[in-house]
Protein backbone atom coordinates (compact mmCIF):
# COMPACT_ATOMS: atom_id res chain seq x y z
CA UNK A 1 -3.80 -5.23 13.10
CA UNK A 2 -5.68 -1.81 13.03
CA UNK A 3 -4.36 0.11 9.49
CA UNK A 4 -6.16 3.27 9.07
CA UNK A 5 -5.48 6.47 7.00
CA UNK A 6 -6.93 8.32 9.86
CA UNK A 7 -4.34 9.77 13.10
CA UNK A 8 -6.77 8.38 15.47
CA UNK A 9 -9.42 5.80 16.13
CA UNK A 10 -12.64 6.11 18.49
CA UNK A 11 -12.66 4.93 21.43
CA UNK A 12 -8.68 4.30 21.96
CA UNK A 13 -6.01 6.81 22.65
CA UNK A 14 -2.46 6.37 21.10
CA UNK A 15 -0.23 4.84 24.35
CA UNK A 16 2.68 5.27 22.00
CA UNK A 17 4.15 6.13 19.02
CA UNK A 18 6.92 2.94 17.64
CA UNK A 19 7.90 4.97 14.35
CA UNK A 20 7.67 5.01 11.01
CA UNK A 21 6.77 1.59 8.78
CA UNK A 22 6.62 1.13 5.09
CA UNK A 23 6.13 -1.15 2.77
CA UNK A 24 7.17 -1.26 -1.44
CA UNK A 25 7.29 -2.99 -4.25
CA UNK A 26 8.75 -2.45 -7.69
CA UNK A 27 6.44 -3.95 -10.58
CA UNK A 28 6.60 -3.62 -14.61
CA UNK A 29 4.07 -4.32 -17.15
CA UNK A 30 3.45 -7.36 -19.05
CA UNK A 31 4.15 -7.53 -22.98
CA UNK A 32 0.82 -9.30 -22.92
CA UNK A 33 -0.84 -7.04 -20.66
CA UNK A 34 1.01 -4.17 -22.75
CA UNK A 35 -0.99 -5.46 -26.03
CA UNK A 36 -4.50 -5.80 -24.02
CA UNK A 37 -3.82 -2.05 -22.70
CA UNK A 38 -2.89 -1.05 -26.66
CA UNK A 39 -6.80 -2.97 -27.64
CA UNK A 40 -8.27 -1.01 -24.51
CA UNK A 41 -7.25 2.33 -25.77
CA UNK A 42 -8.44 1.89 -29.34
CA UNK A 43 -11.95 0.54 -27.68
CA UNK A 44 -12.12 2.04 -24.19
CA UNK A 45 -13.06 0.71 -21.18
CA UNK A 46 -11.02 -0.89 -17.97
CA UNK A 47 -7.99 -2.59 -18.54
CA UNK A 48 -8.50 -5.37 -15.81
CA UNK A 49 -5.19 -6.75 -16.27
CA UNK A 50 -3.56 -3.57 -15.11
CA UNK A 51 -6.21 -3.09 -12.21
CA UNK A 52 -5.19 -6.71 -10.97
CA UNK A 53 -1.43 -6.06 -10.64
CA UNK A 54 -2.40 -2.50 -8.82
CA UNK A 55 -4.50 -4.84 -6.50
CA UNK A 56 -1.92 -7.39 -6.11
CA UNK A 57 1.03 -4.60 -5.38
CA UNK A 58 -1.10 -2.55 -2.66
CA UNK A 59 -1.59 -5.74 -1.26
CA UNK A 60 2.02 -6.70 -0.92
CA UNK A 61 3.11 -3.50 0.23
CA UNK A 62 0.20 -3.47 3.21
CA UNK A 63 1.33 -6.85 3.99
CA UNK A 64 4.63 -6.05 4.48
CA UNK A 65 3.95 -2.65 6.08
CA UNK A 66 2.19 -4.88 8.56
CA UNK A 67 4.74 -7.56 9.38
CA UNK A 68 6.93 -4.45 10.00
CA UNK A 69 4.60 -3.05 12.37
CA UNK A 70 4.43 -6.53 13.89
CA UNK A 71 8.44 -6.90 14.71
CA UNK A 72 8.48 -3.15 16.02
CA UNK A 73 5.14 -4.68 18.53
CA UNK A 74 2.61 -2.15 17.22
CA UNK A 75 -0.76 -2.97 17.24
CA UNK A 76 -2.25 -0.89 14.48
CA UNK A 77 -0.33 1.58 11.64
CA UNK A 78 -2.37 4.87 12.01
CA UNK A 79 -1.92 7.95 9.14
CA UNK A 80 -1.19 5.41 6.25
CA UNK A 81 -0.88 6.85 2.63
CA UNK A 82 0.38 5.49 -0.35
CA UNK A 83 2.34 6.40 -3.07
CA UNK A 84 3.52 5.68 -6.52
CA UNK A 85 6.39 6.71 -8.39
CA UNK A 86 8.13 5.84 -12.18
CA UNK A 87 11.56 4.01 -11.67
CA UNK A 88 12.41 3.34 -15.14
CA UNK A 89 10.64 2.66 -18.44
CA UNK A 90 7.44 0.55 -17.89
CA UNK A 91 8.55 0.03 -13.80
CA UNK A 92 6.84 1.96 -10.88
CA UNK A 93 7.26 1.58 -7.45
CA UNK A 94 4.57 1.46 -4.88
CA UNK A 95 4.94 2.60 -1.36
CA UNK A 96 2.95 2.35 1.30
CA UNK A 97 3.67 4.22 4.98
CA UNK A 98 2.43 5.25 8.21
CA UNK A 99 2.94 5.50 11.50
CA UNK A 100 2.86 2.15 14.03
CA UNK A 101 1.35 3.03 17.53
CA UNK A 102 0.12 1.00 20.26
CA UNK A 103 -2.97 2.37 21.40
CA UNK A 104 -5.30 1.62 25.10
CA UNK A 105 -8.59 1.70 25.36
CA UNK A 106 -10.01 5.44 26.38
């Protein structure tokens, strides 16, 4: 399945629009993670462990964005953005959206 951030794609014109799919996830930090971030801000540098669980969540929420798409019979998500937002103390959500189409070849 096509997933783009872009409203169209060359060479195929948008046949027509299913609607709206998303996909989220709600993740917290790790109390080990939490004392690797705490080293990493005395020292500097990347705190991999907290890049790997953004990874891993944008990744969940695109997959299930997808299968979304998939039960609605889109074949690609065009206009996709994402978003992030605090739910509680050491919790964020992440939510992906866009627009499913089915698209034909110009």
């Amino acid at each position: 399945m096509i997933v783009a951030t872009s409203e169209t794609m060359p060479g195929k014109r948008i046949k027509r629009v299913v609607g709206l799919v998303r996909g989220n996830t709600v993740r917290t930090r790790h109390i080990g993670r939490d004392l690797t971030a705490a080293f990493k801000n005395i020292t500097g540098g990347e705190i991999r462990e907290y890049t790997k669980l953004m990874a891993e969540a944008r990744e969940q929420c695109l997959d299930r964005m997808r299968e979304e798409a998939a039960k609605l019979g889109a074949d690609a998500v065009v206009g996709v953005r994402f978003m992030t937002t605090g739910v509680m103390a050491n919790a964020a959500e992440l939510l992906v959206y866009g627009t499913a189409v089915i698209f034909e070849e110009e």
